[in-house]
C-alpha atoms as a PDB file:
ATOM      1  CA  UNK A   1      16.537  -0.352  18.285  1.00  0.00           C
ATOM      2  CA  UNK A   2      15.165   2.853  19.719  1.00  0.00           C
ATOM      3  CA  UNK A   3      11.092   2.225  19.188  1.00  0.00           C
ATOM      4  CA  UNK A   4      10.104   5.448  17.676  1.00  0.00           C
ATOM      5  CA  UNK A   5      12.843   4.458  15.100  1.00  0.00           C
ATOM      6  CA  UNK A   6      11.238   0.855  15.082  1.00  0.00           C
ATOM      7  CA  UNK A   7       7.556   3.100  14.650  1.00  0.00           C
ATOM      8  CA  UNK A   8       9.293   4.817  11.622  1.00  0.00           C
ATOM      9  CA  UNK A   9      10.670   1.490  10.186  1.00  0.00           C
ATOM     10  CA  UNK A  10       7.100   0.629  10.624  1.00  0.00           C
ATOM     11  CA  UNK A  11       5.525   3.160   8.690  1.00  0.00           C
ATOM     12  CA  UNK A  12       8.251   2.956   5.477  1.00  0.00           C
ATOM     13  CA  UNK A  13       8.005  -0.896   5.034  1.00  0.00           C
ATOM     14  CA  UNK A  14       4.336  -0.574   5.124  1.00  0.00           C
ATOM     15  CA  UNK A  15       3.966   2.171   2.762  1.00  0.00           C
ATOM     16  CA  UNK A  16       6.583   0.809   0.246  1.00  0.00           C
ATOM     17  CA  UNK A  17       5.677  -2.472   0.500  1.00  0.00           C
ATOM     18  CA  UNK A  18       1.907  -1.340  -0.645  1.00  0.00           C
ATOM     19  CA  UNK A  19       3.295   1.009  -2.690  1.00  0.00           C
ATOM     20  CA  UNK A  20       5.537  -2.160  -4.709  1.00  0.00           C
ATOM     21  CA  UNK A  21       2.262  -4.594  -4.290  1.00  0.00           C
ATOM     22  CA  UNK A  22      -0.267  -1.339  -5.768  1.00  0.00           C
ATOM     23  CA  UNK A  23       2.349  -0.528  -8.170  1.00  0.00           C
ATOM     24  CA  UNK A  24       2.897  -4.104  -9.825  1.00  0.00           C
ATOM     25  CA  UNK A  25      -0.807  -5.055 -10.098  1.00  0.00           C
ATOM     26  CA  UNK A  26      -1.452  -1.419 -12.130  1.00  0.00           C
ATOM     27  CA  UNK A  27       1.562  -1.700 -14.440  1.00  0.00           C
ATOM     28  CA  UNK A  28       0.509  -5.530 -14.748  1.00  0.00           C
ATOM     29  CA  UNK A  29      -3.111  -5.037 -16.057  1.00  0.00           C
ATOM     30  CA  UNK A  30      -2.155  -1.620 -17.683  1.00  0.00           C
ATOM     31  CA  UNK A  31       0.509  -3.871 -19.873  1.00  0.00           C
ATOM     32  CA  UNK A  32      -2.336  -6.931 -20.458  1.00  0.00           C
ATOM     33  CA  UNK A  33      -5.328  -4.731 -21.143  1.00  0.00           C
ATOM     34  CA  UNK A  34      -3.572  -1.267 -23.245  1.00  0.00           C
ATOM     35  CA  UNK A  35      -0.697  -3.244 -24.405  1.00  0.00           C
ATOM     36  CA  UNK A  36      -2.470  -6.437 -24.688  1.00  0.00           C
ATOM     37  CA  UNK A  37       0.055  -8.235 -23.763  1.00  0.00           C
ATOM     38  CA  UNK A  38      -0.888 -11.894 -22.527  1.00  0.00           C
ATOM     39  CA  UNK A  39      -1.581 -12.377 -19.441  1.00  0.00           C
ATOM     40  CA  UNK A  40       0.804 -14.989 -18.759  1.00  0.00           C
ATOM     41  CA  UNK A  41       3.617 -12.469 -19.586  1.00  0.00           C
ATOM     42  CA  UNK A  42       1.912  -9.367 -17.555  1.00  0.00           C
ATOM     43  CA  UNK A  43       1.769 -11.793 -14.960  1.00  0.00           C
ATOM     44  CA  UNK A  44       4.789 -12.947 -14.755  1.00  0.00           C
ATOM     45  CA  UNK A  45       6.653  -9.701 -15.384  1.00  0.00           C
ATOM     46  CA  UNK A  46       5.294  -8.062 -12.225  1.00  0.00           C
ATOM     47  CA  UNK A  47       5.073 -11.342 -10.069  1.00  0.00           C
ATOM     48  CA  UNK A  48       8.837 -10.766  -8.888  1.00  0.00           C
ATOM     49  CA  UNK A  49       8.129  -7.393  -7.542  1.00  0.00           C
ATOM     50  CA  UNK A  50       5.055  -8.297  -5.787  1.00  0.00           C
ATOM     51  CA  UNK A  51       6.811 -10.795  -3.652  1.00  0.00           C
ATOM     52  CA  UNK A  52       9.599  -8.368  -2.915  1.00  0.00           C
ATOM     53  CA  UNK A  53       6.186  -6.546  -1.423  1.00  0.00           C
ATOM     54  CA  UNK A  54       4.800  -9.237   0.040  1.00  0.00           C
ATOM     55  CA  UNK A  55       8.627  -9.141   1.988  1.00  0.00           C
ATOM     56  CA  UNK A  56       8.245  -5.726   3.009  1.00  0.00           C
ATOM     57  CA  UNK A  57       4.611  -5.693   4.355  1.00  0.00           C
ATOM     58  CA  UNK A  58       5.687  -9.023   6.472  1.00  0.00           C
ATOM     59  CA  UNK A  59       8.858  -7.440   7.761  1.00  0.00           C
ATOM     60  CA  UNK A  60       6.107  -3.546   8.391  1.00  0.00           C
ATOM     61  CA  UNK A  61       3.833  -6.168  10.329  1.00  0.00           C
ATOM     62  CA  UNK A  62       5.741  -7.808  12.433  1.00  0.00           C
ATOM     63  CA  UNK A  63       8.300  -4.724  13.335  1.00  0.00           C
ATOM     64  CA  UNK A  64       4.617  -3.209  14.105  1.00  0.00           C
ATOM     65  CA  UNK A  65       3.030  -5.474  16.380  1.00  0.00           C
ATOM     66  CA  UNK A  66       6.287  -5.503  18.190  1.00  0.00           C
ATOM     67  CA  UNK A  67       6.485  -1.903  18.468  1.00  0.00           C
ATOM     68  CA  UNK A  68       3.287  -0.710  18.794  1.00  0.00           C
ATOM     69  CA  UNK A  69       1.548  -3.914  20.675  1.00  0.00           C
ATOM     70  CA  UNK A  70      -1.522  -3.102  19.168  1.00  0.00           C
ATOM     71  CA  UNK A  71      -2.589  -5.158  15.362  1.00  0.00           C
ATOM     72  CA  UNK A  72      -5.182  -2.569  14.762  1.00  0.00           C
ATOM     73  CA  UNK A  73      -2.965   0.599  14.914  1.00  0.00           C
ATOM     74  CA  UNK A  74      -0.778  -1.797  12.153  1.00  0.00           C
ATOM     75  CA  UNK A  75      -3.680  -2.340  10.083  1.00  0.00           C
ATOM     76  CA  UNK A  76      -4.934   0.719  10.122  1.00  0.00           C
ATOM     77  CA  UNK A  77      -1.650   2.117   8.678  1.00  0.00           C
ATOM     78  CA  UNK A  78      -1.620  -0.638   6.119  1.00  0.00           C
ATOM     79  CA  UNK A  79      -5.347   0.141   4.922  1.00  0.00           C
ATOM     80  CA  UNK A  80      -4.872   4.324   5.106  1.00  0.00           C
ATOM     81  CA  UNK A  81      -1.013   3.805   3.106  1.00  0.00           C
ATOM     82  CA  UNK A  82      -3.625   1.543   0.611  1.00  0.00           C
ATOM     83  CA  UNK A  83      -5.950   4.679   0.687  1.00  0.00           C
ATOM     84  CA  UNK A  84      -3.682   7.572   0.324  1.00  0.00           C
ATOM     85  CA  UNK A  85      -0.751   5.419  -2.420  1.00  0.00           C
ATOM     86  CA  UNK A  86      -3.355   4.058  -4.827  1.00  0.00           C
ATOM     87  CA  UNK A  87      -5.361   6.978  -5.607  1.00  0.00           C
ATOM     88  CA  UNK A  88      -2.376   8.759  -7.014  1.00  0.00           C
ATOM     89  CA  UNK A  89      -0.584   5.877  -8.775  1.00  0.00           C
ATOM     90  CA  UNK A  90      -4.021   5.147 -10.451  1.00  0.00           C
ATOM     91  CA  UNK A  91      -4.006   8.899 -11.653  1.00  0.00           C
ATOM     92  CA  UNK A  92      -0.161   8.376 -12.798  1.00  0.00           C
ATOM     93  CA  UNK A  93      -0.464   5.064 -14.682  1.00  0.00           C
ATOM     94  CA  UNK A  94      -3.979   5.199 -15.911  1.00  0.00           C
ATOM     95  CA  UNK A  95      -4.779   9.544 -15.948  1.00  0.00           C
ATOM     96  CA  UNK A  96      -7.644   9.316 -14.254  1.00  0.00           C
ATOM     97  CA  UNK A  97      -8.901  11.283 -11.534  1.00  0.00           C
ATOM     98  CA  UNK A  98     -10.588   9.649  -8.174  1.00  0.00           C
ATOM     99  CA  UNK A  99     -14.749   9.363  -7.824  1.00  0.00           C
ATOM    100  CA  UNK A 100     -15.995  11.606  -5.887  1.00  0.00           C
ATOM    101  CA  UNK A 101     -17.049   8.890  -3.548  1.00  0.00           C
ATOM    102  CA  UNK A 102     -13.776   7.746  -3.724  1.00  0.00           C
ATOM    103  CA  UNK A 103     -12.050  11.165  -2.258  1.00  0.00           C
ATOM    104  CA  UNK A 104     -14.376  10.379   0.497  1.00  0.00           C
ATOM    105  CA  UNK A 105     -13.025   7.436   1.468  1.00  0.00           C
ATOM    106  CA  UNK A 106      -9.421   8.637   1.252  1.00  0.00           C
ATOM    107  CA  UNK A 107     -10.444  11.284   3.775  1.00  0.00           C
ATOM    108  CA  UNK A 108     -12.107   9.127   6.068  1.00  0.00           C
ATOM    109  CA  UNK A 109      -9.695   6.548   5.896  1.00  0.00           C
ATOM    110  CA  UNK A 110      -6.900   9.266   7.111  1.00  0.00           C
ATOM    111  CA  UNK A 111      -9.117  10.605   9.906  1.00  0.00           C
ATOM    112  CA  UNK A 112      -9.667   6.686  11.133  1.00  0.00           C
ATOM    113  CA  UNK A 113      -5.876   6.455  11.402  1.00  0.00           C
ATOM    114  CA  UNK A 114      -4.913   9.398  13.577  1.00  0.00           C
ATOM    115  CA  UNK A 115      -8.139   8.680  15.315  1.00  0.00           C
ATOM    116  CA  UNK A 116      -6.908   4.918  16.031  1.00  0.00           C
ATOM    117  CA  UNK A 117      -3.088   6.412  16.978  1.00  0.00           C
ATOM    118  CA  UNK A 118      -4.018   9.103  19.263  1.00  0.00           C
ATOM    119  CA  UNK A 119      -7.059   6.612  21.112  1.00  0.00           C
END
């Protein structure tokens, strides 16, 4: 496979497997604490989707290191897709807007990323 294709493989299992992973622990305690549903049922309800995450962020890692030869540069995109996904999903599932402090993270986690890709 052409590596900048294997980069951009990368970059979508990454993203959509944090996406999936963010996505099924919000809708999980949204449904136990709004819904109050038990937890054994929130639980188990969302459990199949996080491992179908769990897939995708194994598959984003090791494509990574293989393409990029450099763990950090994968990490970093896993903790700046964590930074940039969750902040909005929160606001979609839960209406409520990011801390100020926050923000500030999101920002500085995006400026440690394309720092860590272009050094």
């Amino acid at each position: 496979m052409n590596p900048i294709w294997t980069k951009l493989l990368t970059f979508l299992l990454i993203f959509l497997g944090e996406g999936l992973a963010i996505y099924a622990e919000l809708i999980a305690t949204k449904n136990h604490n709004i819904s109050s549903q038990p937890f054994l049922q929130a639980f188990l309800k969302m459990f199949p989707l996080a491992i179908v995450a769990g897939g995708l962020l194994i598959a984003g890692y090791i494509l990574g290191y293989k393409s990029f030869k450099n763990i950090w540069i994968v990490s970093a995109l896993s903790i700046t897709s964590i930074l940039i996904i969750e902040p909005i999903l929160d606001y979609t599932l839960f209406s409520q807007l990011p801390t100020k402090g926050a923000f500030v993270g999101l920002i500085l986690g995006v400026i440690g990323f394309i720092v860590t890709l272009i050094y």
